[in-house]
Structures are given as structure tokens and as C-alpha cells.
N, C-alpha and C. Protein backbone atom coordinates (compact mmCIF):
# COMPACT_ATOMS: atom_id res chain seq x y z
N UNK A 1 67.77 236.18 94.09
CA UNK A 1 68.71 235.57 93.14
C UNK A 1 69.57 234.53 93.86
N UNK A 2 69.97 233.66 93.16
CA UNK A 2 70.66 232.31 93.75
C UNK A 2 72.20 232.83 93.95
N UNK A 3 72.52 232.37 95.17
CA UNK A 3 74.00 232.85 95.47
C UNK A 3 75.14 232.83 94.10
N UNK A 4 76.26 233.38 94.09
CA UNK A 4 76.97 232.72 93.13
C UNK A 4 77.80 231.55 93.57
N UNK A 5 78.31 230.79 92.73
CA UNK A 5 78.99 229.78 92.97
C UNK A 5 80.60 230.10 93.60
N UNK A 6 80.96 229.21 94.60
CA UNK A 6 81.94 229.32 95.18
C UNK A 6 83.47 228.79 94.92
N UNK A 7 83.32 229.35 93.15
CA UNK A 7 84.21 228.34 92.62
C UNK A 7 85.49 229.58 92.13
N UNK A 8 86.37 229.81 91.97
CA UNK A 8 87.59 230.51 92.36
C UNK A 8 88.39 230.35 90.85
N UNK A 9 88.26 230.89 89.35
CA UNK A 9 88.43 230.75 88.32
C UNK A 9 89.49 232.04 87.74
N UNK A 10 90.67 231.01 86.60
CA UNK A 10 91.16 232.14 86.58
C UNK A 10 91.35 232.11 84.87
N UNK A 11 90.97 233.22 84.47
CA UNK A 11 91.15 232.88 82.91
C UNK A 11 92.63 233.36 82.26
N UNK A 12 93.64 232.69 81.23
CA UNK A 12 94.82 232.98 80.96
C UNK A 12 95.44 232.98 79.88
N UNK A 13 96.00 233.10 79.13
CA UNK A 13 96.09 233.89 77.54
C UNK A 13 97.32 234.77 77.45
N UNK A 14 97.78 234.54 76.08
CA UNK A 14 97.98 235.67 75.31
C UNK A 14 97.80 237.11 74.93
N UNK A 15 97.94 238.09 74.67
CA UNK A 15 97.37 239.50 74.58
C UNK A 15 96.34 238.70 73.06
N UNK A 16 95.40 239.23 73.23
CA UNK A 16 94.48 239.03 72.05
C UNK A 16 93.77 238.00 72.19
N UNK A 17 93.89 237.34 72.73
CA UNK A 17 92.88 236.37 72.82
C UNK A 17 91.73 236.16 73.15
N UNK A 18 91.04 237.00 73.96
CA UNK A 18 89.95 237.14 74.38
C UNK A 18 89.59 236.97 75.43
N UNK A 19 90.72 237.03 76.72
CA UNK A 19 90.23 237.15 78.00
C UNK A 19 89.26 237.72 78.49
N UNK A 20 89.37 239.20 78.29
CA UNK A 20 88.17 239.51 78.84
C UNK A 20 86.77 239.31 78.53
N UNK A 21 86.77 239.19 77.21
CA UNK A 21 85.19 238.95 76.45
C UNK A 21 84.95 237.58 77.39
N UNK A 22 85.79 236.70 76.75
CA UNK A 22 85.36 235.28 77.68
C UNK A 22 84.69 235.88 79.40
N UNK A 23 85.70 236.33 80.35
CA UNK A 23 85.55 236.36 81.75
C UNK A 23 84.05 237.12 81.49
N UNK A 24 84.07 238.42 80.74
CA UNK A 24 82.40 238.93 80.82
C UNK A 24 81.51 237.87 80.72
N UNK A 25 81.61 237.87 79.52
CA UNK A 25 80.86 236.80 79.33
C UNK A 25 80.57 235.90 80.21
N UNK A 26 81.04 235.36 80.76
CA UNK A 26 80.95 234.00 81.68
C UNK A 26 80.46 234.38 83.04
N UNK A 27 80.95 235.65 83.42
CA UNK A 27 80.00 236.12 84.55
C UNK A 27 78.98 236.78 84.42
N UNK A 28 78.52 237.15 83.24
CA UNK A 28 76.83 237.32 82.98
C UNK A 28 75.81 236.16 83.18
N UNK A 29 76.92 235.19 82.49
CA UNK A 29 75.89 234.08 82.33
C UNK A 29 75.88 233.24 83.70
N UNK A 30 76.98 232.97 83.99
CA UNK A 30 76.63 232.03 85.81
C UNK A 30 76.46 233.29 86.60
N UNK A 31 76.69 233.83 86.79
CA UNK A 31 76.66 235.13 88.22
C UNK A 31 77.77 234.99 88.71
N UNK A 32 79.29 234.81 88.24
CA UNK A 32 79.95 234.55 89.04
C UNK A 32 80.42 236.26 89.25
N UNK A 33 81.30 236.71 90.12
CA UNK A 33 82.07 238.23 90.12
C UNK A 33 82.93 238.37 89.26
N UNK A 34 83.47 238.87 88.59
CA UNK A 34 84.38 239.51 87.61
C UNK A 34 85.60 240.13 88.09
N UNK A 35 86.54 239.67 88.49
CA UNK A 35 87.83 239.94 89.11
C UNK A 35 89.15 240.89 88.06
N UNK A 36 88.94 241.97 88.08
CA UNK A 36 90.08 242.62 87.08
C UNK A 36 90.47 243.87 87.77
N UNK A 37 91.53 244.68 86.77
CA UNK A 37 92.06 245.63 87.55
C UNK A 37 92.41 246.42 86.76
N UNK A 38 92.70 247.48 86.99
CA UNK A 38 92.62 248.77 86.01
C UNK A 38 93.88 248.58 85.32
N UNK A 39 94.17 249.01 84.49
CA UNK A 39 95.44 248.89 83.91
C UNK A 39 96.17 250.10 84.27
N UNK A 40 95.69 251.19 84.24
CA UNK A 40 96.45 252.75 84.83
C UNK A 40 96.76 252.23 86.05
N UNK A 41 95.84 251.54 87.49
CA UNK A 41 96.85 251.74 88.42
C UNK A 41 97.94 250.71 88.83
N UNK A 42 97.53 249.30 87.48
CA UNK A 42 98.77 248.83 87.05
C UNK A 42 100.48 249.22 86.69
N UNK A 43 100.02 250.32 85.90
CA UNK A 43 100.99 250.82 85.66
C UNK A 43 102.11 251.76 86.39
N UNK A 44 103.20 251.76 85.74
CA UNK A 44 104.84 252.14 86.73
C UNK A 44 104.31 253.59 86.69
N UNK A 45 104.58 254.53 87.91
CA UNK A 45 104.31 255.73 88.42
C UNK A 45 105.56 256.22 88.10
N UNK A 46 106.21 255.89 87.68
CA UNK A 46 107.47 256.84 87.18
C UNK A 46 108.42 256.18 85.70
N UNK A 47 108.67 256.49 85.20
CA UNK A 47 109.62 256.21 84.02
C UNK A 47 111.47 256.20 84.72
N UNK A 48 111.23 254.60 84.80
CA UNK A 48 112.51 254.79 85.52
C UNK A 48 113.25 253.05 84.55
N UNK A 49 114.17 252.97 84.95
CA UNK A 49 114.65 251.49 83.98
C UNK A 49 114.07 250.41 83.91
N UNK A 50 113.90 250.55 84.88
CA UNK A 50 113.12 249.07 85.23
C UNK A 50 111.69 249.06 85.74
N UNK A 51 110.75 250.11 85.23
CA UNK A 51 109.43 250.57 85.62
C UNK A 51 108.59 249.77 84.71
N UNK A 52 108.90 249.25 83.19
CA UNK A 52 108.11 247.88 82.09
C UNK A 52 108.01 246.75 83.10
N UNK A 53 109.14 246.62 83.78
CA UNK A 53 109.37 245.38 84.21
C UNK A 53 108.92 245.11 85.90
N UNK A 54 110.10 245.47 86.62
CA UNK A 54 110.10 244.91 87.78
C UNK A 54 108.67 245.55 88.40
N UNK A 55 108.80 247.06 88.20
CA UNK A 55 107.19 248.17 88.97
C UNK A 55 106.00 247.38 88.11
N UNK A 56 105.86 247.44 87.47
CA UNK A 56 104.81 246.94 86.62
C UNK A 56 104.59 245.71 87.39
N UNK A 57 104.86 244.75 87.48
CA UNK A 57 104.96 243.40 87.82
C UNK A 57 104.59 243.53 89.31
N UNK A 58 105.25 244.15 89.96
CA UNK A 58 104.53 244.38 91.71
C UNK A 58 103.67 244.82 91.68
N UNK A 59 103.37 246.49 91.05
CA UNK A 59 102.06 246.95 90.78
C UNK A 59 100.94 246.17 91.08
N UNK A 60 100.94 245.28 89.75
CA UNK A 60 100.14 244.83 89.23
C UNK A 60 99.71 243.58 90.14
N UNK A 61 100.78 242.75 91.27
CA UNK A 61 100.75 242.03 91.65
C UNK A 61 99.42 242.47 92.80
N UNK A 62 100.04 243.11 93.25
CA UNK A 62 99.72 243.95 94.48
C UNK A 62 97.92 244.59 94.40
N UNK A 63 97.91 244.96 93.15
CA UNK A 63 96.20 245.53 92.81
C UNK A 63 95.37 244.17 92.84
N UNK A 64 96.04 243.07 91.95
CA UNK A 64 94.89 241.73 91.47
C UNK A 64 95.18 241.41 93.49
N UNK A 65 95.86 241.40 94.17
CA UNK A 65 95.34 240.59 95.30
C UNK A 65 94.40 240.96 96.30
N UNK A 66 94.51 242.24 95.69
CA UNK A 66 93.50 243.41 96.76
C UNK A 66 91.83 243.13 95.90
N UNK A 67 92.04 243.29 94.38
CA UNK A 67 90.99 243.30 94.18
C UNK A 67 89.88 241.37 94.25
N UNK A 68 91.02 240.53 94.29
CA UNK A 68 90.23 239.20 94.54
C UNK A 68 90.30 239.25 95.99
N UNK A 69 90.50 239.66 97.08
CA UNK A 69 90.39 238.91 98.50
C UNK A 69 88.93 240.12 98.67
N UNK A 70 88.96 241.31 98.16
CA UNK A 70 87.46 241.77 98.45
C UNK A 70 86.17 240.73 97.81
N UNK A 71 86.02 239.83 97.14
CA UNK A 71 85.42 238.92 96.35
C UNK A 71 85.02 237.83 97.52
N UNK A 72 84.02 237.87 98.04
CA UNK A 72 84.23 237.00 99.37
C UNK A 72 83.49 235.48 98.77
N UNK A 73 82.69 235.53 97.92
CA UNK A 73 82.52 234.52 97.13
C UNK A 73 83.30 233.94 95.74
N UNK A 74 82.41 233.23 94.72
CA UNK A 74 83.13 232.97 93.69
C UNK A 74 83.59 234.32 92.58
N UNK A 75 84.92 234.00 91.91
CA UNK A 75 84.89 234.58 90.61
C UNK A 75 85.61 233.88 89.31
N UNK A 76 85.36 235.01 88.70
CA UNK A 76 86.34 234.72 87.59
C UNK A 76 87.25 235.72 87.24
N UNK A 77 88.85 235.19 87.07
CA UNK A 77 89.94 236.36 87.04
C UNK A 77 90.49 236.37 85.77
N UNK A 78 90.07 237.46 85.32
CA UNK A 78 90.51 238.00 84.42
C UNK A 78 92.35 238.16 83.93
N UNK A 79 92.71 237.10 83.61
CA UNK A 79 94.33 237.30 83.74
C UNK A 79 95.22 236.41 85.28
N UNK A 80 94.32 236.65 85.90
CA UNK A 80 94.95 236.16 87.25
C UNK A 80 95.98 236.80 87.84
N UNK A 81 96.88 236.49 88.97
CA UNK A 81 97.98 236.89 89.84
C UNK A 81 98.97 237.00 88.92
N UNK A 82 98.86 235.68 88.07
CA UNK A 82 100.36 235.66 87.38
C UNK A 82 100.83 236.29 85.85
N UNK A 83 99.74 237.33 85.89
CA UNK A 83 99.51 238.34 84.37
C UNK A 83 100.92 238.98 84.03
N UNK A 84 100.95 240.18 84.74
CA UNK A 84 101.43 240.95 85.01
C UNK A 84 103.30 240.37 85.02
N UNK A 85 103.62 239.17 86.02
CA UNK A 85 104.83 239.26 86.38
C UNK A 85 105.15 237.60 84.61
N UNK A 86 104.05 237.27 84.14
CA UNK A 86 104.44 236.97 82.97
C UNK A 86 104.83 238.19 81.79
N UNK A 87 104.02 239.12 81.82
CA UNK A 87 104.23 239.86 80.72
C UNK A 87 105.79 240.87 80.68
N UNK A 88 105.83 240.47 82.12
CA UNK A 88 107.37 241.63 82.14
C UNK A 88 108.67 240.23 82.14
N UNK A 89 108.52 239.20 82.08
CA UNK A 89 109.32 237.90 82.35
C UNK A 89 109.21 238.09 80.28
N UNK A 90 108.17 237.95 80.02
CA UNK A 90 108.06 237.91 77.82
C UNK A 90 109.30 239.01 77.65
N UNK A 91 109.17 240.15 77.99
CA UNK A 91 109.66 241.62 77.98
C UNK A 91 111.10 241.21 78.05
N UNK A 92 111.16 240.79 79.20
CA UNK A 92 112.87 240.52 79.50
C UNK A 92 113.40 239.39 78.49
N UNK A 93 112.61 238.25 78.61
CA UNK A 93 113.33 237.57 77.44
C UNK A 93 113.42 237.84 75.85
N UNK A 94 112.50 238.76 75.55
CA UNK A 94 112.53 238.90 73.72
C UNK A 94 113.00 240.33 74.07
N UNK A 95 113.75 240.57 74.53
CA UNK A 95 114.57 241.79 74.56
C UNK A 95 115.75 241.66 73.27
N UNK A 96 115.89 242.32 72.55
CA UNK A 96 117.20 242.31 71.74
C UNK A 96 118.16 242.41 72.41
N UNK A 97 119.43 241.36 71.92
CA UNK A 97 120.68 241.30 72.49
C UNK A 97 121.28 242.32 71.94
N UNK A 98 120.86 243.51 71.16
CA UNK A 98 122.11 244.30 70.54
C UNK A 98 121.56 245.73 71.76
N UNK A 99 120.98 245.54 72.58
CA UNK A 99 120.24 246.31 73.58
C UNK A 99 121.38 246.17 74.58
N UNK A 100 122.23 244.94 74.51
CA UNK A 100 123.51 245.31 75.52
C UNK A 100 124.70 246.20 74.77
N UNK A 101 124.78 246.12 73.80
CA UNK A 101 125.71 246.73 73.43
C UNK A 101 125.56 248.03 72.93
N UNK A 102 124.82 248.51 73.12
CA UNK A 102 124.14 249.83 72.92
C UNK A 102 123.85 250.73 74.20
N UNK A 103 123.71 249.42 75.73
CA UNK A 103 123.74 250.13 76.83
C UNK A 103 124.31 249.06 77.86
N UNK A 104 125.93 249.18 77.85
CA UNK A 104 126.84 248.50 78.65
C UNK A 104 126.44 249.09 80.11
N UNK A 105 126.50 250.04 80.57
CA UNK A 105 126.40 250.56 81.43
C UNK A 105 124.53 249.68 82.30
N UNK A 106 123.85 249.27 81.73
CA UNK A 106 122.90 249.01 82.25
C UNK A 106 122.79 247.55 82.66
N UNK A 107 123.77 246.71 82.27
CA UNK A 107 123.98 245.28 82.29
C UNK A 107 123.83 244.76 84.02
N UNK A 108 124.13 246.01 85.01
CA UNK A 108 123.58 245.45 86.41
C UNK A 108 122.27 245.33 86.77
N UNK A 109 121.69 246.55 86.45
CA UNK A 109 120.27 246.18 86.29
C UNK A 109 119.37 245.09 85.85
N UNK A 110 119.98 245.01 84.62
CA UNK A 110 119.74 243.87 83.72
C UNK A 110 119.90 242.35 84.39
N UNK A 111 121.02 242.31 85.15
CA UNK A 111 121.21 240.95 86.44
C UNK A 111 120.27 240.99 87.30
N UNK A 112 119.83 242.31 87.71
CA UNK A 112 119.02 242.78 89.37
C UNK A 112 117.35 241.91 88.11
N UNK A 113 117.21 242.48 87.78
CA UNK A 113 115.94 242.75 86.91
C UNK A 113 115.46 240.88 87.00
N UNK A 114 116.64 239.93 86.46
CA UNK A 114 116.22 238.70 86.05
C UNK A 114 116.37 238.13 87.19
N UNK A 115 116.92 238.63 88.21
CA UNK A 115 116.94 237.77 89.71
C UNK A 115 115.86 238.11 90.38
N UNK A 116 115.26 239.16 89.94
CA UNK A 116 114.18 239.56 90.92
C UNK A 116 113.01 238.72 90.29
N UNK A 117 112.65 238.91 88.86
CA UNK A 117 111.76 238.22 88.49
C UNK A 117 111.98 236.71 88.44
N UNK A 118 112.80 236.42 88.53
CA UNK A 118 112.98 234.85 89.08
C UNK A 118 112.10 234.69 90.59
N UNK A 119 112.66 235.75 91.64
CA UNK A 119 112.31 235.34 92.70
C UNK A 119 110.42 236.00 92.64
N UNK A 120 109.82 236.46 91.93
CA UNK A 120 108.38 237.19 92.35
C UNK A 120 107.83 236.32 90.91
N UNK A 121 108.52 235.50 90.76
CA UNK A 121 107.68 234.84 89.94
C UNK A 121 107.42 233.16 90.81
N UNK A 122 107.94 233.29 91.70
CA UNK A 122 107.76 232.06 92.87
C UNK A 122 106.07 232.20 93.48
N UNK A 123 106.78 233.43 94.24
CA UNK A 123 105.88 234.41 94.88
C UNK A 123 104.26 234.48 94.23
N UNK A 124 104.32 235.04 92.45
CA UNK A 124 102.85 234.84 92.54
C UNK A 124 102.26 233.14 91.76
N UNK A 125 103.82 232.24 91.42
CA UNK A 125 103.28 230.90 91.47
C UNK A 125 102.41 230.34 92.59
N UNK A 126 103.15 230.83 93.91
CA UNK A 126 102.25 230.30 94.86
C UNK A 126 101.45 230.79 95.49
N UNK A 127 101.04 232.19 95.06
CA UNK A 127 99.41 232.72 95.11
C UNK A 127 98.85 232.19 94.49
N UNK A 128 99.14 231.94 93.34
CA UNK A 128 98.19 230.96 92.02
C UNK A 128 97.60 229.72 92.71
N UNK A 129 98.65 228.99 93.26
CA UNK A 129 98.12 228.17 93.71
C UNK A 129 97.10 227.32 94.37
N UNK A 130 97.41 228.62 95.99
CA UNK A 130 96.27 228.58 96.89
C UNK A 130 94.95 229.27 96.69
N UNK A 131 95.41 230.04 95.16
CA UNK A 131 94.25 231.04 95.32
C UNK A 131 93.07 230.85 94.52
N UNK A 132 93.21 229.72 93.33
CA UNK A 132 92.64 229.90 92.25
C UNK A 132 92.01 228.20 92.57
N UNK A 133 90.55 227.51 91.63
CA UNK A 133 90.53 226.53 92.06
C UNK A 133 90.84 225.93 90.59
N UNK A 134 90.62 226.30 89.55
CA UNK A 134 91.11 225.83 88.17
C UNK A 134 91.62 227.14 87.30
N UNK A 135 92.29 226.78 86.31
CA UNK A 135 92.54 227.78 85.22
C UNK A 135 92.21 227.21 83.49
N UNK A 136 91.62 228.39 82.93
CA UNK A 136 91.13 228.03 81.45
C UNK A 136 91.83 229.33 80.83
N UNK A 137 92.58 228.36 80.10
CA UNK A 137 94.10 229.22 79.08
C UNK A 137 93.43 229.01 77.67
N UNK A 138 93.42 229.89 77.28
CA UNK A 138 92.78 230.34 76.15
C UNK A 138 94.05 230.32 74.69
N UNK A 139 93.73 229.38 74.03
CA UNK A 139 94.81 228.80 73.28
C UNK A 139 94.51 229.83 72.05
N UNK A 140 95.99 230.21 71.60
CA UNK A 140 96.69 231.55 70.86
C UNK A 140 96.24 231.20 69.70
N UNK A 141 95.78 231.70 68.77
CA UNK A 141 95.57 231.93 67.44
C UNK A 141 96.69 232.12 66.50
N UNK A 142 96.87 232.13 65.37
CA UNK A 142 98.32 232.47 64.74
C UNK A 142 98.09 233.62 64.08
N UNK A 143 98.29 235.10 64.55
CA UNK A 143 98.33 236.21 63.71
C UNK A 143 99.22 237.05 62.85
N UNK A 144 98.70 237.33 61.75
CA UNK A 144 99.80 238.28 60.71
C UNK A 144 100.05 239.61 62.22
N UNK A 145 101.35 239.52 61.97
CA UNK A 145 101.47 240.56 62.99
C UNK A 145 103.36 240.78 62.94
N UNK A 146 103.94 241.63 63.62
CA UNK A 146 105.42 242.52 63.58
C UNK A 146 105.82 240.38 63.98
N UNK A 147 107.09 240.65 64.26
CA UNK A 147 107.90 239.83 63.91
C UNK A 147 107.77 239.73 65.56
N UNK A 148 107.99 241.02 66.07
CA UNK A 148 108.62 241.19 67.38
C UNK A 148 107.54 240.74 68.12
N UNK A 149 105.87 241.65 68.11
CA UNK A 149 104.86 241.18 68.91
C UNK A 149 104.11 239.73 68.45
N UNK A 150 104.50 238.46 67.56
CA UNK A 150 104.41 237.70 67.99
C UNK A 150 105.55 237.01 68.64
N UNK A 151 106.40 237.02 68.81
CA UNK A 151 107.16 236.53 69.49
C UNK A 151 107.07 236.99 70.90
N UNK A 152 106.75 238.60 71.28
CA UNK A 152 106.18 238.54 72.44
C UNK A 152 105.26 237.56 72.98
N UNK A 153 104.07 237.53 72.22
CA UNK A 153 103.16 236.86 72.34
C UNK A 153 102.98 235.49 72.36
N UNK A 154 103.93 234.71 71.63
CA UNK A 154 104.12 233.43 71.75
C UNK A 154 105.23 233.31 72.79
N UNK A 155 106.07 233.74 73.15
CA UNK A 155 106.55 233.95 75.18
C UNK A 155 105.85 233.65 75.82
N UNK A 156 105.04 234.63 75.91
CA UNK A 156 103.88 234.92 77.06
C UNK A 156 103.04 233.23 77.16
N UNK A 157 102.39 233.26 76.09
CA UNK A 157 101.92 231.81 76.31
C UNK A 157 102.81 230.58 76.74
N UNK A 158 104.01 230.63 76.38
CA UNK A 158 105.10 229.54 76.69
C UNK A 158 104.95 229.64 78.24
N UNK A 159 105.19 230.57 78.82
CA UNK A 159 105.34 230.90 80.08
C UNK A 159 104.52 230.60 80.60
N UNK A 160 103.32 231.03 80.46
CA UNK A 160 101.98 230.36 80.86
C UNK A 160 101.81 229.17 80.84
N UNK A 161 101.63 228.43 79.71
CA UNK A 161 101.22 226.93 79.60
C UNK A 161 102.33 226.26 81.04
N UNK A 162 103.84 226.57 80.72
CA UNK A 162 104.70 226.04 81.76
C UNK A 162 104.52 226.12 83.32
N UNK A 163 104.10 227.32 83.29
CA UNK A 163 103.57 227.48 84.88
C UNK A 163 102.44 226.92 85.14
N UNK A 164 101.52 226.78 84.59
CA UNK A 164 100.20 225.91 84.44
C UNK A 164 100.14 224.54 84.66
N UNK A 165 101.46 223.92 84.40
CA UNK A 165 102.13 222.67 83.92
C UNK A 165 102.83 222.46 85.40
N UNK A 166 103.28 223.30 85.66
CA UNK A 166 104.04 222.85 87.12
C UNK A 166 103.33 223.22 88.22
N UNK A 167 102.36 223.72 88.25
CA UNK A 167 101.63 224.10 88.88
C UNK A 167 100.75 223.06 90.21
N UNK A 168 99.49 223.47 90.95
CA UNK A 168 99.20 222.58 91.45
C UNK A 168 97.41 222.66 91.44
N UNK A 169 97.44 223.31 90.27
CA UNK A 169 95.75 224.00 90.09
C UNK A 169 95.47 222.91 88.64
N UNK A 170 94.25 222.53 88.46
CA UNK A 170 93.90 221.73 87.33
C UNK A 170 94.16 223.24 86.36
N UNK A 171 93.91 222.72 84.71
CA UNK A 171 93.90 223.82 83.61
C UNK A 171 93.03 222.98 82.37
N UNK A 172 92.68 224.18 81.88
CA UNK A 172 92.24 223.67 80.74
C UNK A 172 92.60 224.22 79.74
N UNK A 173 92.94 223.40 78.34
CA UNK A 173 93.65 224.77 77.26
C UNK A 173 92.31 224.48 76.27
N UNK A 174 91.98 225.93 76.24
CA UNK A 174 90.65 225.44 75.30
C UNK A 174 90.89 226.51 73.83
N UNK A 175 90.35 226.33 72.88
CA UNK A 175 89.99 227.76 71.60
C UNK A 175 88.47 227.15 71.09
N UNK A 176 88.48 227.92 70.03
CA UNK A 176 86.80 228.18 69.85
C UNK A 176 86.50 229.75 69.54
N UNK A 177 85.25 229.49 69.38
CA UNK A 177 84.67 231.40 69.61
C UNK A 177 84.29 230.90 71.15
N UNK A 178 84.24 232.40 70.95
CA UNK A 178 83.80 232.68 72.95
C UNK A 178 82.39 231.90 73.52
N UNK A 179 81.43 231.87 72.35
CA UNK A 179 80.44 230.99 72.99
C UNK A 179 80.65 229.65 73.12
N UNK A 180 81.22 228.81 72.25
CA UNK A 180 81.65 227.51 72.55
C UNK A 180 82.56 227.45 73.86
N UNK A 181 83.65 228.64 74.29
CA UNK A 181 84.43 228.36 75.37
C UNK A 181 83.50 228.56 76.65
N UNK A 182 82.73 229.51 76.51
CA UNK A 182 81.51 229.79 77.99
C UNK A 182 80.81 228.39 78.24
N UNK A 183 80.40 228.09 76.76
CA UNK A 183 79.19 227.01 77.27
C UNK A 183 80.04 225.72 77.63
N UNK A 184 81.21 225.30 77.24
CA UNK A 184 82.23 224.41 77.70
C UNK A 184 82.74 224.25 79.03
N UNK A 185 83.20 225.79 79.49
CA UNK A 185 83.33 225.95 81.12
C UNK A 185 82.51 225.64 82.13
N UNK A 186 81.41 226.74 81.49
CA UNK A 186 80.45 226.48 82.18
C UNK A 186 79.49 225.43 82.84
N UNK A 187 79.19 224.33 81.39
CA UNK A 187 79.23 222.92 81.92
C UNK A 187 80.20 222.19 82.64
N UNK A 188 81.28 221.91 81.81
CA UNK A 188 82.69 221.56 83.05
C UNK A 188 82.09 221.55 84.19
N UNK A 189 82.12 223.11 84.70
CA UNK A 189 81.99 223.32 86.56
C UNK A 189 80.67 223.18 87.00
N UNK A 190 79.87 223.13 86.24
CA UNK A 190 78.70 222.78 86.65
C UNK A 190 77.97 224.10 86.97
N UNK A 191 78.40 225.14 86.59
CA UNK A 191 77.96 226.35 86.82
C UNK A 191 76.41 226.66 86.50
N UNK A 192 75.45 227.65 87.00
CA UNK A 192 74.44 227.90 86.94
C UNK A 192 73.96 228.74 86.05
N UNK A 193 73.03 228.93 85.12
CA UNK A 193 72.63 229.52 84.15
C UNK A 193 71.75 230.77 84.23
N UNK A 194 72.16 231.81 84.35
CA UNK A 194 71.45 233.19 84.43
C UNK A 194 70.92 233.72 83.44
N UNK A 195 72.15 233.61 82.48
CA UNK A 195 71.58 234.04 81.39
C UNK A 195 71.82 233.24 79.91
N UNK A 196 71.24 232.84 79.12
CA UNK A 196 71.73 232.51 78.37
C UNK A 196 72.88 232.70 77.14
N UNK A 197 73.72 231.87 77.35
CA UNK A 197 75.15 232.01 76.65
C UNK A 197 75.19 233.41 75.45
N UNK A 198 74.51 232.90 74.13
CA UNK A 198 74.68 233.60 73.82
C UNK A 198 74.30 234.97 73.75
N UNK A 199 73.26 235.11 74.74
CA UNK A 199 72.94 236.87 75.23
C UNK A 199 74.24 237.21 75.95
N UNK A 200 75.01 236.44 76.92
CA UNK A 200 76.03 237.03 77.76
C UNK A 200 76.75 237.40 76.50
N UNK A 201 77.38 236.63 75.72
CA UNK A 201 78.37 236.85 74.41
C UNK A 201 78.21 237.92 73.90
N UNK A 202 76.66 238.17 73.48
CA UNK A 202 76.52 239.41 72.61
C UNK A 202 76.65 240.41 73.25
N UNK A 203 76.57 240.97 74.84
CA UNK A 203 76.57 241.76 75.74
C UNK A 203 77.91 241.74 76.18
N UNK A 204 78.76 240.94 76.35
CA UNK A 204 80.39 240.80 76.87
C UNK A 204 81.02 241.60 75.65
N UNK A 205 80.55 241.07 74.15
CA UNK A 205 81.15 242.04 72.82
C UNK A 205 80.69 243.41 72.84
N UNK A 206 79.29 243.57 73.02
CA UNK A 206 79.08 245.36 72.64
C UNK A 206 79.65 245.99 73.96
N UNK A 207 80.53 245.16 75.17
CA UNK A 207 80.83 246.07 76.41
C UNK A 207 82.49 246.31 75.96
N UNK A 208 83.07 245.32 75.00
CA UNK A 208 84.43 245.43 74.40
C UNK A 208 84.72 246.74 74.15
């Protein structure tokens, strides 16, 4: 079999959008590796104040770098470095303000919490950087949904597109169904054809 390509991809989104189907997908069809991480050992080992946020966010930091530097060739990342310390940065900002006045006593934390993610959101900007060779942001859909989780959700992408934007990695903001976005990338990079698109698609969905 032909090596995989040595090209360093990171896919980025919204909750719902279809990261992962896309990343399957796309590494069925070029051969590239599939870069993801469990979400359990993502997650905060204790229920403590700041375990949504700050633990979560290192966690999580800490698993995606272990699991891409074992990848000694190309992949594709599922979410990337900067998943995790976006989704707890959404968290902190669509927090309800009546959440202070309901817990005065927690308002230091609440300082510690936004200084820290200020500073580890540097931190995995510039893993992103060196680490990734393009990114394909998977543009949000508009869903009937709570008031609250789209507004999570439209955060999360704000945050994204912006870091993407200041960034020093090319991006692409693409939508579509998943086969138009594979066969789009895939040309883009010039990637190699293993399997055909829409067999990866139909096989990336029944693995959903």
C-alpha cells in the first residue's frame, strides 16, 4: 500500500456538525491516520468548580498531543489541539450573569478561571500553529434548538473562525454534505484515492 500522505490536517466545527463523519471519512478514502481522543479520558476526574472548564481543557489538551506526536506520518484531527480549551472558553462566556449573584462567594475563581484560559488558550494557539499544516472548519448549520445550546454553539464557532483568522495555518470554511466536503479536501491537497468517496461516506455514517 502507498505510504500515507505527509500532510498534518485539522478538522474544526461546532458540536454537530460533522467532524467526525467528515475526519472518517476522509481517512478511509486517502489513508491518511485518524487523530482523536476519547472523550472519558478527556474528561475532569473529579467534580470540583472548575473541572467543565479549566481540567477539562488541560485534560484534553494534554491527551490530543500525546495522541498526534504518536502519528509519525500524516493525519487528520479530529477537533484539533484547540477543541477542548474552545469549548470551556463558549462555557465561560454564555455563562448566565445571574450565576454571580446566586454564587458571590465564587467570583475568585471565576477571575482565576478567565485568566487561566486566557493564558492556555495562547499555549494551544501555538501548538496549532506549528502543529497542523491547514485547517477545514466546517461551517454551522442553523438549528431549531434551546436558546442556550445555540448560543453555545454559535460561541464556539466565533471562537474558532477568530483563532483561525489570527492564526498562522491556511483554513478553509467549507458546508455541504460530507461527500462534497471529502471530495473538495481531498482534491484541494491533492490527496490520494483509496477508496472511493462515497464508499468512505457510507462507511464513516454506519461507524456513527
Amino acid at each position: 500500500m502507498k505510504d500515507a500522505p505527509a500532510l498534518r490536517l485539522a478538522v474544526t466545527g461546532a458540536p454537530r456538525t460533522g467532524k467526525t463523519t467528515v475526519c472518517t471519512a476522509l481517512a478511509l478514502a486517502t489513508g491518511l491516520d485518524y487523530a482523536a481522543i476519547s472523550t472519558h479520558l478527556a474528561s475532569p476526574g473529579a467534580d470540583r468548580r472548575l473541572a467543565p472548564t479549566v481540567d477539562a481543557a488541560v485534560r484534553g489538551f494534554e491527551q490530543r498531543v500525546d495522541s498526534e506526536a504518536r502519528l509519525t506520518s500524516g493525519f487528520v484531527s479530529d477537533g484539533s489541539v484547540l477543541q477542548e480549551w474552545v469549548a470551556a472558553e463558549a462555557l465561560r462566556r454564555t455563562r448566565r450573569l445571574r450565576h454571580w449573584l446566586w454564587n458571590p462567594r465564587d467570583l475568585p475563581f471565576r477571575v482565576f478561571e478567565k485568566r487561566y484560559l486566557l493564558a492556555h488558550g495562547g499555549i494551544v494557539t501555538r501548538r496549532a500553529n506549528v502543529t497542523y499544516d491547514g485547517f477545514v472548519h466546517l461551517r454551522m448549520d442553523r438549528e431549531s434548538g434551546t436558546e442556550g445550546d445555540d448560543r453555545y454553539r454559535t460561541t464556539i464557532d466565533r471562537i474558532l473562525l477568530d483563532t483561525l483568522h489570527d492564526g498562522t495555518v491556511p483554513y478553509l470554511v467549507i458546508g455541504g454534505s460530507i461527500e462534497e466536503i471529502v471530495t473538495r479536501v481531498a482534491g484541494m491537497y491533492q490527496l490520494p484515492q483509496l477508496m472511493p468517496v462515497p464508499d468512505a461516506v457510507s462507511a464513516a455514517l454506519h461507524a456513527a
